[in-house]
C-alpha atoms as a PDB file:
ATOM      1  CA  UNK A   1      91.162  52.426  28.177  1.00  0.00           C
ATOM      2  CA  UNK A   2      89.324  54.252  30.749  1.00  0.00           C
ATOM      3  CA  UNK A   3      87.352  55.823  28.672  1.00  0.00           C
ATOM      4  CA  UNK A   4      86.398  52.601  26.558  1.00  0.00           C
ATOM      5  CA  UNK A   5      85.229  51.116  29.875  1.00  0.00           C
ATOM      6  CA  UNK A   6      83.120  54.062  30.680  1.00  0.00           C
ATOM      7  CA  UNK A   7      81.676  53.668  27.662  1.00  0.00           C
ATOM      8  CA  UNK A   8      81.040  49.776  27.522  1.00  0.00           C
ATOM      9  CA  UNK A   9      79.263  50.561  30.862  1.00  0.00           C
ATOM     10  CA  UNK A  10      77.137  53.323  29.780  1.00  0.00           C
ATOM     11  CA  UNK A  11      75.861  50.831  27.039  1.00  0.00           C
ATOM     12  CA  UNK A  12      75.253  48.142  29.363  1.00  0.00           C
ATOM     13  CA  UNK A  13      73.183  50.022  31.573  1.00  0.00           C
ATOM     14  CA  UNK A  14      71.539  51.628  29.001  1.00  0.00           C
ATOM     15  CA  UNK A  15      70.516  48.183  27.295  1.00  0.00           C
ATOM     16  CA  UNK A  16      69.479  47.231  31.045  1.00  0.00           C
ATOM     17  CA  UNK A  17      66.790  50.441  30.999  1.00  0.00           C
ATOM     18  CA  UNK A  18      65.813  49.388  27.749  1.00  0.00           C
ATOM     19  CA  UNK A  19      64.731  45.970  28.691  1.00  0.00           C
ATOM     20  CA  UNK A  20      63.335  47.028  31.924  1.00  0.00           C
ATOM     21  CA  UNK A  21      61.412  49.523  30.216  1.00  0.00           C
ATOM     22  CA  UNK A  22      60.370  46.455  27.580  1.00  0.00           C
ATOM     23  CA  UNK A  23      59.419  44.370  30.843  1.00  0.00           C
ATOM     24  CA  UNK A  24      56.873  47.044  31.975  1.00  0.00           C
ATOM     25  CA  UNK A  25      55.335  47.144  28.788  1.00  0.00           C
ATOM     26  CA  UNK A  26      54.876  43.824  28.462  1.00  0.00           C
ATOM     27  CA  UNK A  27      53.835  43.355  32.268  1.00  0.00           C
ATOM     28  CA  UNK A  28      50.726  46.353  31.885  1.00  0.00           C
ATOM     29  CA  UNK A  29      47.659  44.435  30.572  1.00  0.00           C
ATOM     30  CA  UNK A  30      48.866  41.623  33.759  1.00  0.00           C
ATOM     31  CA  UNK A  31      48.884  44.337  36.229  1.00  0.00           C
ATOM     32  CA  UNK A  32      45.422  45.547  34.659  1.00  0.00           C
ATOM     33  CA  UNK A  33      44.067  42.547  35.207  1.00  0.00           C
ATOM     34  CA  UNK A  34      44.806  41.396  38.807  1.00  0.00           C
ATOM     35  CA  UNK A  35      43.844  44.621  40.249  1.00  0.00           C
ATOM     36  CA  UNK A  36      40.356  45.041  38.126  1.00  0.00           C
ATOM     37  CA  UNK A  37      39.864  41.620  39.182  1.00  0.00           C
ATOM     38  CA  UNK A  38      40.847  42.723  43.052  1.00  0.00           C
ATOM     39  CA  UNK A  39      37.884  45.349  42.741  1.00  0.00           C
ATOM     40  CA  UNK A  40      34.470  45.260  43.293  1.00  0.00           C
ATOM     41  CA  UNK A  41      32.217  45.891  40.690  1.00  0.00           C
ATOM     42  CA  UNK A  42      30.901  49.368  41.874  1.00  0.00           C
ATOM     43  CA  UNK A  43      34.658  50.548  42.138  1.00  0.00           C
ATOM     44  CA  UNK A  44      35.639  49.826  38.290  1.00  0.00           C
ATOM     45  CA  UNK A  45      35.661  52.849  36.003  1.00  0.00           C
ATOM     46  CA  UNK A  46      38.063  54.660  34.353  1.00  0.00           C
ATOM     47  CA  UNK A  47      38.771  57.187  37.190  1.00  0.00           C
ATOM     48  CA  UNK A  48      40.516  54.485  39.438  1.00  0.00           C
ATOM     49  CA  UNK A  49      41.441  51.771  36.683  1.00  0.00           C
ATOM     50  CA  UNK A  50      44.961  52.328  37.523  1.00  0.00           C
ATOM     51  CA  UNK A  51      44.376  52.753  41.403  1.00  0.00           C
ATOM     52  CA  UNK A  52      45.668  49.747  43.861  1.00  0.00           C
ATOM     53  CA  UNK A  53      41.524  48.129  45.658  1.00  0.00           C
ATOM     54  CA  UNK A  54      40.869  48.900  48.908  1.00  0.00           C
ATOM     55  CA  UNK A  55      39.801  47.143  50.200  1.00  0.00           C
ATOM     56  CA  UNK A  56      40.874  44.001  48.314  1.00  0.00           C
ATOM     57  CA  UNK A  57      37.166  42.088  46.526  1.00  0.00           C
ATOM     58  CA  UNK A  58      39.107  38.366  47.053  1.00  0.00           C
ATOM     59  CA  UNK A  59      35.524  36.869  46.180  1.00  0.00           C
ATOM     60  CA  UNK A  60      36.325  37.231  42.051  1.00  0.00           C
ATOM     61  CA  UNK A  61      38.589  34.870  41.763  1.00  0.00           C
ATOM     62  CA  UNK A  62      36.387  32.104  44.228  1.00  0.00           C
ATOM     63  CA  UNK A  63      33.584  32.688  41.879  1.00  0.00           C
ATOM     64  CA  UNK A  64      35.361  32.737  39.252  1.00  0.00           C
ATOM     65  CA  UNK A  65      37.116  29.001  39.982  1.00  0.00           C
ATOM     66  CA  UNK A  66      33.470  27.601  40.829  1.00  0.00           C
ATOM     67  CA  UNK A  67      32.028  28.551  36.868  1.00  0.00           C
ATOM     68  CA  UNK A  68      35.330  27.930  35.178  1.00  0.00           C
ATOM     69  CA  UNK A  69      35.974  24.392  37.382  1.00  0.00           C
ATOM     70  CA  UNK A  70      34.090  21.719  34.536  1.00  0.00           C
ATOM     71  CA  UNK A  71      35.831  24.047  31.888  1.00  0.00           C
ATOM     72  CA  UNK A  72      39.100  23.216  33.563  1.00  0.00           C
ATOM     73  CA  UNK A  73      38.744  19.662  34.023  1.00  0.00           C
ATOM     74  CA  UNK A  74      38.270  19.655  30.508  1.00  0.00           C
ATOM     75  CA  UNK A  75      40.987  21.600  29.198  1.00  0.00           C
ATOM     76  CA  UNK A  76      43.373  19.592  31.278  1.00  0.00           C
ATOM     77  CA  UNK A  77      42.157  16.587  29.701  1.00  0.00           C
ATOM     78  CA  UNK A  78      42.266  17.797  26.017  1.00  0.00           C
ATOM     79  CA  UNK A  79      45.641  19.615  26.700  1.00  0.00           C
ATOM     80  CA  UNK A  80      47.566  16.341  28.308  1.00  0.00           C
ATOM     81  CA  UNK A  81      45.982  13.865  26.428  1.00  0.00           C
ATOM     82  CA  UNK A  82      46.301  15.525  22.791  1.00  0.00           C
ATOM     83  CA  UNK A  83      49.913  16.564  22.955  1.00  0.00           C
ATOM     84  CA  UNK A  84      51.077  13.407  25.105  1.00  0.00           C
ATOM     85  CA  UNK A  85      49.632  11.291  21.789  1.00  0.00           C
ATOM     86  CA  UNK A  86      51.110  13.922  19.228  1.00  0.00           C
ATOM     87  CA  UNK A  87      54.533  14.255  20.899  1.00  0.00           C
ATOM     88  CA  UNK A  88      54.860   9.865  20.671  1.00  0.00           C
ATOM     89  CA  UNK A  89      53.452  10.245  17.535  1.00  0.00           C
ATOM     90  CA  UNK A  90      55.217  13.335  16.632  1.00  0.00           C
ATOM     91  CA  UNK A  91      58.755  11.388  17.822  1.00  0.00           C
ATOM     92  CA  UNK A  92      58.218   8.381  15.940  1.00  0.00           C
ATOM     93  CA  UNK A  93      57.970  10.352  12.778  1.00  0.00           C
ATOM     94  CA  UNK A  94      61.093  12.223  13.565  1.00  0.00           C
ATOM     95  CA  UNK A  95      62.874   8.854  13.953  1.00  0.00           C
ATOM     96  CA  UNK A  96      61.951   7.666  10.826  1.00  0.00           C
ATOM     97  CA  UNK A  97      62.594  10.765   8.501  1.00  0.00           C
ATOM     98  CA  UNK A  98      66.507  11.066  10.606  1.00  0.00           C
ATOM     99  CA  UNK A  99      67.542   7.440  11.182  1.00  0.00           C
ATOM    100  CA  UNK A 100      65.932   5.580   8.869  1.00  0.00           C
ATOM    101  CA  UNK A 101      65.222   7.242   5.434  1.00  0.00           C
ATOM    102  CA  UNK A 102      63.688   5.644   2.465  1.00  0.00           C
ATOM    103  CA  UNK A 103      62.476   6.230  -1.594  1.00  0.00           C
ATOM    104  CA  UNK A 104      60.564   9.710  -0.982  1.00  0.00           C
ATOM    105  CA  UNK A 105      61.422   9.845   2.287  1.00  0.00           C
ATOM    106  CA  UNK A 106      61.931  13.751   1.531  1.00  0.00           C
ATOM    107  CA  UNK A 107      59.295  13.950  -0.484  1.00  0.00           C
ATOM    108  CA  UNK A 108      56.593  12.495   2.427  1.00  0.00           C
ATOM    109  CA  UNK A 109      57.945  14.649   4.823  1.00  0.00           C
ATOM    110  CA  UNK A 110      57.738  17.651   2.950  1.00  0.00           C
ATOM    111  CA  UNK A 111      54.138  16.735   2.433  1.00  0.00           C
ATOM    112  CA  UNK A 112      53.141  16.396   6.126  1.00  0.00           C
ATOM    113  CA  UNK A 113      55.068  19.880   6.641  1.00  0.00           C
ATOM    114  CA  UNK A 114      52.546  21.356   4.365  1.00  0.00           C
ATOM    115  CA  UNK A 115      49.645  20.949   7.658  1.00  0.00           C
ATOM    116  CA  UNK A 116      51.670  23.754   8.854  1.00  0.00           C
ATOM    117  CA  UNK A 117      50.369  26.161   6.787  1.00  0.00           C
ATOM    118  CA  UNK A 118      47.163  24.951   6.662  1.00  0.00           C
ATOM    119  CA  UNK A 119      45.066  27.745   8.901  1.00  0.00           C
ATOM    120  CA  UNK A 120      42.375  25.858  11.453  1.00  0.00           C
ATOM    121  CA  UNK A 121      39.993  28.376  10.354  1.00  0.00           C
ATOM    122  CA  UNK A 122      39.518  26.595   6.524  1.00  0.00           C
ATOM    123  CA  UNK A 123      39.580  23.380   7.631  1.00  0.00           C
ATOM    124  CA  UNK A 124      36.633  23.937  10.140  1.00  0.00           C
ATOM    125  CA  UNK A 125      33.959  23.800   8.400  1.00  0.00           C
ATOM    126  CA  UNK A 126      35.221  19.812   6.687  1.00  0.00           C
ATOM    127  CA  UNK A 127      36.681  18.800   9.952  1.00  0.00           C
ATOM    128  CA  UNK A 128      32.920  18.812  11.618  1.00  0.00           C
ATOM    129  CA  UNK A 129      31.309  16.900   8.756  1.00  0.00           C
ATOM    130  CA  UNK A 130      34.342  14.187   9.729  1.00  0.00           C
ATOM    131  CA  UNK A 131      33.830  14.363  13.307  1.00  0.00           C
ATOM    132  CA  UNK A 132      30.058  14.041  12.829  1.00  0.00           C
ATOM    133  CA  UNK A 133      30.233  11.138  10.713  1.00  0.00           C
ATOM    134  CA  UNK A 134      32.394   9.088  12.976  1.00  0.00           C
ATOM    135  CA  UNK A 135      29.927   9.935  15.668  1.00  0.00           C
ATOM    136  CA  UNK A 136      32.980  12.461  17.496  1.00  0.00           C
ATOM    137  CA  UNK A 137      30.770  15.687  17.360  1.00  0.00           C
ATOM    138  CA  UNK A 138      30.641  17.477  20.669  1.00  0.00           C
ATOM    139  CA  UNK A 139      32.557  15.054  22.263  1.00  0.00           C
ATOM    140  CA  UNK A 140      36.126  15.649  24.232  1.00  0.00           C
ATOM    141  CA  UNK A 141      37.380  12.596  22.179  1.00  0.00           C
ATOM    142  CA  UNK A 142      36.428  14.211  19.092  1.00  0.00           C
ATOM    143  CA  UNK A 143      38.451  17.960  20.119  1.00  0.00           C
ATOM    144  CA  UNK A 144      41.615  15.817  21.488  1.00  0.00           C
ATOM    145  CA  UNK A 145      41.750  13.738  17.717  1.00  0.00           C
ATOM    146  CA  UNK A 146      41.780  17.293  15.859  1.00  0.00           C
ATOM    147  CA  UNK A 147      44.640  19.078  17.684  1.00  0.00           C
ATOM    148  CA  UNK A 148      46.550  15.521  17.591  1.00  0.00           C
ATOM    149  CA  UNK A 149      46.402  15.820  14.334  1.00  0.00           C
ATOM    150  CA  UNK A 150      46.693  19.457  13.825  1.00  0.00           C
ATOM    151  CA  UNK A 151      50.014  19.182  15.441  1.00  0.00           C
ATOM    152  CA  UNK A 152      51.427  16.640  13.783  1.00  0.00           C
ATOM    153  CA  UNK A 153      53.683  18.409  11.114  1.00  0.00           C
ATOM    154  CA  UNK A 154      55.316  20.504  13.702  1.00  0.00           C
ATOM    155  CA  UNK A 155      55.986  18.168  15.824  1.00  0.00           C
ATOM    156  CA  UNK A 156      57.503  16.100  13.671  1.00  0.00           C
ATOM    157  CA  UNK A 157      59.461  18.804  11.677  1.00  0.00           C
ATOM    158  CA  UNK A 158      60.966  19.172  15.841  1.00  0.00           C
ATOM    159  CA  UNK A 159      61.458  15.633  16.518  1.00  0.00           C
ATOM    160  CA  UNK A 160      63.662  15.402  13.507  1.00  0.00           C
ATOM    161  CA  UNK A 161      65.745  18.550  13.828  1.00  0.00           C
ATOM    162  CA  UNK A 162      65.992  16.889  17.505  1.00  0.00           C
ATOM    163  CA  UNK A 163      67.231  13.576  16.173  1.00  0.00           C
ATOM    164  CA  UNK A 164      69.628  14.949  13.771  1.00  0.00           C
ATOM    165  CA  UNK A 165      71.799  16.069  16.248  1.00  0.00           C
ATOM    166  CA  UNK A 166      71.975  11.987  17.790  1.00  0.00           C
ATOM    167  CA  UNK A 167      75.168  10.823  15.577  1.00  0.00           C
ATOM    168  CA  UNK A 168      74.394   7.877  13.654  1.00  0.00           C
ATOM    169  CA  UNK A 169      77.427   5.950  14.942  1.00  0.00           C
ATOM    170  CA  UNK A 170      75.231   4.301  18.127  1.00  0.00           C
ATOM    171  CA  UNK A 171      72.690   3.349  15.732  1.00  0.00           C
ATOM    172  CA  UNK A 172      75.019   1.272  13.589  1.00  0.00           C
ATOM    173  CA  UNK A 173      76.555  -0.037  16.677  1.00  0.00           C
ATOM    174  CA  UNK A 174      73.089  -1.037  17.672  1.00  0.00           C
ATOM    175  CA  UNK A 175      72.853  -2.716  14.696  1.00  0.00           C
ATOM    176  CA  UNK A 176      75.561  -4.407  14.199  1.00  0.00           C
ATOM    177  CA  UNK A 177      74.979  -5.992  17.870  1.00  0.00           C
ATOM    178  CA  UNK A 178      71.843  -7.166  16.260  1.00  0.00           C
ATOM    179  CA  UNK A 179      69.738  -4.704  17.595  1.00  0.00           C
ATOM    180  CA  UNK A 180      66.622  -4.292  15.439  1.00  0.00           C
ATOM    181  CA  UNK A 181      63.795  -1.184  14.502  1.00  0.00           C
ATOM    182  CA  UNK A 182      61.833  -0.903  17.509  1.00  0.00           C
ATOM    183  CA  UNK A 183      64.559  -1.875  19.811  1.00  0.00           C
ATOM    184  CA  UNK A 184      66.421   0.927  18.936  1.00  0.00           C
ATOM    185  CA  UNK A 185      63.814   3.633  18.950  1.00  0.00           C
ATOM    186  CA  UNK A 186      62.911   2.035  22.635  1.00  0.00           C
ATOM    187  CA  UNK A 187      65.949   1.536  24.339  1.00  0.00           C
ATOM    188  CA  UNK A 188      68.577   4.016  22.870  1.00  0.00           C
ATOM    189  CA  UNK A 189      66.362   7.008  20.972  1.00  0.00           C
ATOM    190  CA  UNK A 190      63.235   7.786  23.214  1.00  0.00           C
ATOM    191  CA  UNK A 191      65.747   7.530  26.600  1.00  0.00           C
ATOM    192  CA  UNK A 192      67.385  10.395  24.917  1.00  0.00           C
ATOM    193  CA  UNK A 193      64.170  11.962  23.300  1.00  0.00           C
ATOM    194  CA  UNK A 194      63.715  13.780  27.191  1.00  0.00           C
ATOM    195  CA  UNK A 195      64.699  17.369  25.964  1.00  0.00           C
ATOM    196  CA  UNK A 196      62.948  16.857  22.499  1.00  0.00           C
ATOM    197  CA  UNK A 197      59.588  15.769  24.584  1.00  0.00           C
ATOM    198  CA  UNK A 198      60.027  18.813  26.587  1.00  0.00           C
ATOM    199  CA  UNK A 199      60.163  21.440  24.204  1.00  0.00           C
ATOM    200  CA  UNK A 200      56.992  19.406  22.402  1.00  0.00           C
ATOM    201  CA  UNK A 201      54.870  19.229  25.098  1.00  0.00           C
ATOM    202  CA  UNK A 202      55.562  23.120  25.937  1.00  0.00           C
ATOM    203  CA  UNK A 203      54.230  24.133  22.399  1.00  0.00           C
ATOM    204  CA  UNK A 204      51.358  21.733  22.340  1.00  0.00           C
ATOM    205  CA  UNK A 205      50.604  22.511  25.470  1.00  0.00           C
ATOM    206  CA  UNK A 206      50.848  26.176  24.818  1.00  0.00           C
ATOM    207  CA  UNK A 207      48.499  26.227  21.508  1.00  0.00           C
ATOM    208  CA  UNK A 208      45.908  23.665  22.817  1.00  0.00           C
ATOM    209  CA  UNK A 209      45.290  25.447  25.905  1.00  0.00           C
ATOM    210  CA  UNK A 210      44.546  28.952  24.357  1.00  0.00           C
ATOM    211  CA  UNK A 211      42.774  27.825  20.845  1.00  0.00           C
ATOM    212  CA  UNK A 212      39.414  28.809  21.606  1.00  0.00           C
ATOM    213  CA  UNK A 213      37.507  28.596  17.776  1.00  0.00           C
ATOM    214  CA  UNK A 214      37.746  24.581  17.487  1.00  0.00           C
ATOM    215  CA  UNK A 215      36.383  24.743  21.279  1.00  0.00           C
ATOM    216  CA  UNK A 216      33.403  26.579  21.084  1.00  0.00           C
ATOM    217  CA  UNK A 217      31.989  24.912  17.589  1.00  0.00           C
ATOM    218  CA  UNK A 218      33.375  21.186  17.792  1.00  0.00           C
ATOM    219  CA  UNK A 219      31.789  20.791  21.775  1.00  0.00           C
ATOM    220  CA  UNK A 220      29.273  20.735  23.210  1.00  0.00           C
ATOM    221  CA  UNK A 221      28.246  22.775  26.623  1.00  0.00           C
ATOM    222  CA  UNK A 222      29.305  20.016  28.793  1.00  0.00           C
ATOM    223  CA  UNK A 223      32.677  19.784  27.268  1.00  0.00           C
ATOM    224  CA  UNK A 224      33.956  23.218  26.514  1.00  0.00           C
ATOM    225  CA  UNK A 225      37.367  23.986  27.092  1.00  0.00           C
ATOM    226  CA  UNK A 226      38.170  26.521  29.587  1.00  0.00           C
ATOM    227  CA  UNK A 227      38.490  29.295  26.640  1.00  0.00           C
ATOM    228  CA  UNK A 228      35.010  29.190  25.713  1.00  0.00           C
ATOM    229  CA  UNK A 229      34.256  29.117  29.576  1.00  0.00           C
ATOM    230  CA  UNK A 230      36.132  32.583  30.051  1.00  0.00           C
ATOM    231  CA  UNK A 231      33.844  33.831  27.286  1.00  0.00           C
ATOM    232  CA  UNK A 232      31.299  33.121  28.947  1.00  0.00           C
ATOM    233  CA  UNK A 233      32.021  34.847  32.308  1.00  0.00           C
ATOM    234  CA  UNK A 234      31.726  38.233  30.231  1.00  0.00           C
ATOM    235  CA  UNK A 235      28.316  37.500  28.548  1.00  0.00           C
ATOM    236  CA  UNK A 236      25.557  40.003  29.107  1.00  0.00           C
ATOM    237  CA  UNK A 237      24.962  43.718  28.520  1.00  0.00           C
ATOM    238  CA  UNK A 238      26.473  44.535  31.915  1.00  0.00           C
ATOM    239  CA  UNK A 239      29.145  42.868  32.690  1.00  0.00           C
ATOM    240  CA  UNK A 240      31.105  43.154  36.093  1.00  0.00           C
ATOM    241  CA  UNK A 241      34.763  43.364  34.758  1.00  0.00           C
ATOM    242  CA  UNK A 242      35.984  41.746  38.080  1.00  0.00           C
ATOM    243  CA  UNK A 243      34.688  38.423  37.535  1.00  0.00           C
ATOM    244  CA  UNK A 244      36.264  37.480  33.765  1.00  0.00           C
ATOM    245  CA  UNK A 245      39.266  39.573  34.712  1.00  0.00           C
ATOM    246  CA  UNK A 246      39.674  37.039  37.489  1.00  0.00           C
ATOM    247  CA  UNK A 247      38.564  34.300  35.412  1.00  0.00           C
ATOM    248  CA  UNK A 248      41.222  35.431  32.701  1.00  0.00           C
ATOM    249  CA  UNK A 249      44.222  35.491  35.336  1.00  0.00           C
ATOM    250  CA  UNK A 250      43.483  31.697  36.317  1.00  0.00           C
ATOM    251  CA  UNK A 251      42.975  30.437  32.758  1.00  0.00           C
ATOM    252  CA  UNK A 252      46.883  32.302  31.667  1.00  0.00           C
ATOM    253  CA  UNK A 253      48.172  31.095  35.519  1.00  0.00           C
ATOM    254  CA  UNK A 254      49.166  27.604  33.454  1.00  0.00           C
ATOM    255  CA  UNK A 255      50.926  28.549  30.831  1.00  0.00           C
ATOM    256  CA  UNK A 256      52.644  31.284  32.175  1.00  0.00           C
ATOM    257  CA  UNK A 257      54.361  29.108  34.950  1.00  0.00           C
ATOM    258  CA  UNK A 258      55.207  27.002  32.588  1.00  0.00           C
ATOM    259  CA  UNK A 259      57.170  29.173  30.595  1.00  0.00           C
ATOM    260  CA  UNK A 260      58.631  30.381  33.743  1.00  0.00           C
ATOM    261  CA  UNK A 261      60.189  27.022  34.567  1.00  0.00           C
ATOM    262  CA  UNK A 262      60.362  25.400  31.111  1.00  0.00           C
ATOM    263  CA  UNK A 263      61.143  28.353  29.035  1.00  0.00           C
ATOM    264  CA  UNK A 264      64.456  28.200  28.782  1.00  0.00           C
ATOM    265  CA  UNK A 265      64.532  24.447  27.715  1.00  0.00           C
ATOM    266  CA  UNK A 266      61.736  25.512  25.092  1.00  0.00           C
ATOM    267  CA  UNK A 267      64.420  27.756  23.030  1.00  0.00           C
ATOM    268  CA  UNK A 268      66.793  25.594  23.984  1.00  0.00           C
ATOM    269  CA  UNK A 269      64.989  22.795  22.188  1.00  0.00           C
ATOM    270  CA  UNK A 270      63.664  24.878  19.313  1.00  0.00           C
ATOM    271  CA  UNK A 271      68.019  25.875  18.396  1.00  0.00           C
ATOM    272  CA  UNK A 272      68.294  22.388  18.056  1.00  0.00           C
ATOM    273  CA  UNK A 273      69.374  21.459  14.978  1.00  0.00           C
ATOM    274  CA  UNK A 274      69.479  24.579  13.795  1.00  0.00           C
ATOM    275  CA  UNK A 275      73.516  24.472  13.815  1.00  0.00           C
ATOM    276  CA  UNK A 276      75.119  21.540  12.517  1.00  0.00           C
ATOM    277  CA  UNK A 277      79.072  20.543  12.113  1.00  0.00           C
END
């Protein structure tokens, strides 16, 4: 017994070092980055890249908030406003294809799944000739209607694994107190949706805020997302590392505190309906 103990220990620990090891892997490029950006721009080369600044360059990551400040405002307004419409829209589909299914019903939804294997890349070139002609080219309005549609199959594909776990005995008891469609979906479903809407809004969130290829060709200057911003800060033949490195650290500051919070309802909401019984 003793020595089964001593054992079971040895492989915890072990599996402890392992992930800690992992963790420092993972954390090297973010260490990289906060102290180039912590440098100034005669002390980066690749004697000292690894050395702690001193004394710390602060001014990076002012300068760096002043350029990437328009490029912000409009990433925040893209990010919220595209995956608050595709996560109602997103959730209505998921309501229909797990309450309330119909001739096809399968056969639809298998359909709209196919968008997820559609790359962005292909359908760049006809999604500006669409934009153009409905006068959206350049245009925030235009970039927030593309990812809103973009992430409509996945979303939905969520919102109904979500909704399959609701059992279908409160809708019938809805119904037979003469509840009707919308009803239902307002005052029983979407109170209940709250995990579902989390895990959706992390993942749009998540891809909306980093794509960078619909940002720099479907906008123009004025309304460039914070991606093609960052680019930006490292154009040039000489570039001072300091300044996108700091630029870089406040455009992944967002999405890695929300993972930090919100990741474990994320996976939490992505199991969901994975088991069922």
């Amino acid at each position: 017994m003793v020595h089964n103990s001593l054992s079971y220990r040895f492989k915890h620990y072990l599996l402890y070092l392992a992930l800690a090891l992992c963790s420092m892997f993972f954390l090297v490029p973010i260490y990289m980055t906060v102290i180039t950006a912590l440098k100034q721009p005669a002390d980066i080369n690749l004697l000292t890249a690894w050395s702690v600044p001193s004394p710390v360059y602060w001014k990076s990551f002012a300068e760096a908030w002043v350029l990437l400040g328009p490029n912000l405002k409009n990433s925040l307004v893209l990010t919220f406003s595209a995956t608050i419409i595709s996560s109602f829209v997103g959730s209505i589909n998921g309501y229909v294809f797990s309450k309330n299914s119909f001739k096809s019903s399968e056969l639809i939804f298998t359909l709209i799944l196919f968008g997820m294997f559609i790359p962005y890349q292909i359908i760049l070139i006809p999604l500006f000739q669409v934009l153009k002609n409905m006068g959206l080219y350049g245009d925030l309005k235009g970039l927030i209607l593309a990812h809103v549609v973009y992430g409509i199959p996945i979303v939905s594909l969520l919102f109904r694994n979500f909704y399959d776990q609701i059992p279908d005995d409160i809708m019938e008891s809805a119904r037979l107190d003469g509840a009707g469609y919308f009803y239902i979906y307002g005052k029983i479903i979407l109170p209940l949706s709250i995990p579902g809407f989390v895990t959706v809004g992390i993942w749009q969130f998540t891809q909306i805020w980093n794509e960078f290829l619909w940002g720099i060709t479907l906008t123009k200057q004025s309304s460039n997302p914070v991606t093609v911003g960052l680019s930006q800060l490292a154009g040039g033949q000489a570039v001072s590392w300091n300044l996108p490195m700091a630029g870089a650290f406040i455009t992944a500051l967002p999405v890695i505190a929300i993972m930090v919070f919100l990741g474990k309802y994320f996976i939490r909401g992505l199991l969901s309906g994975s088991v069922k019984g």
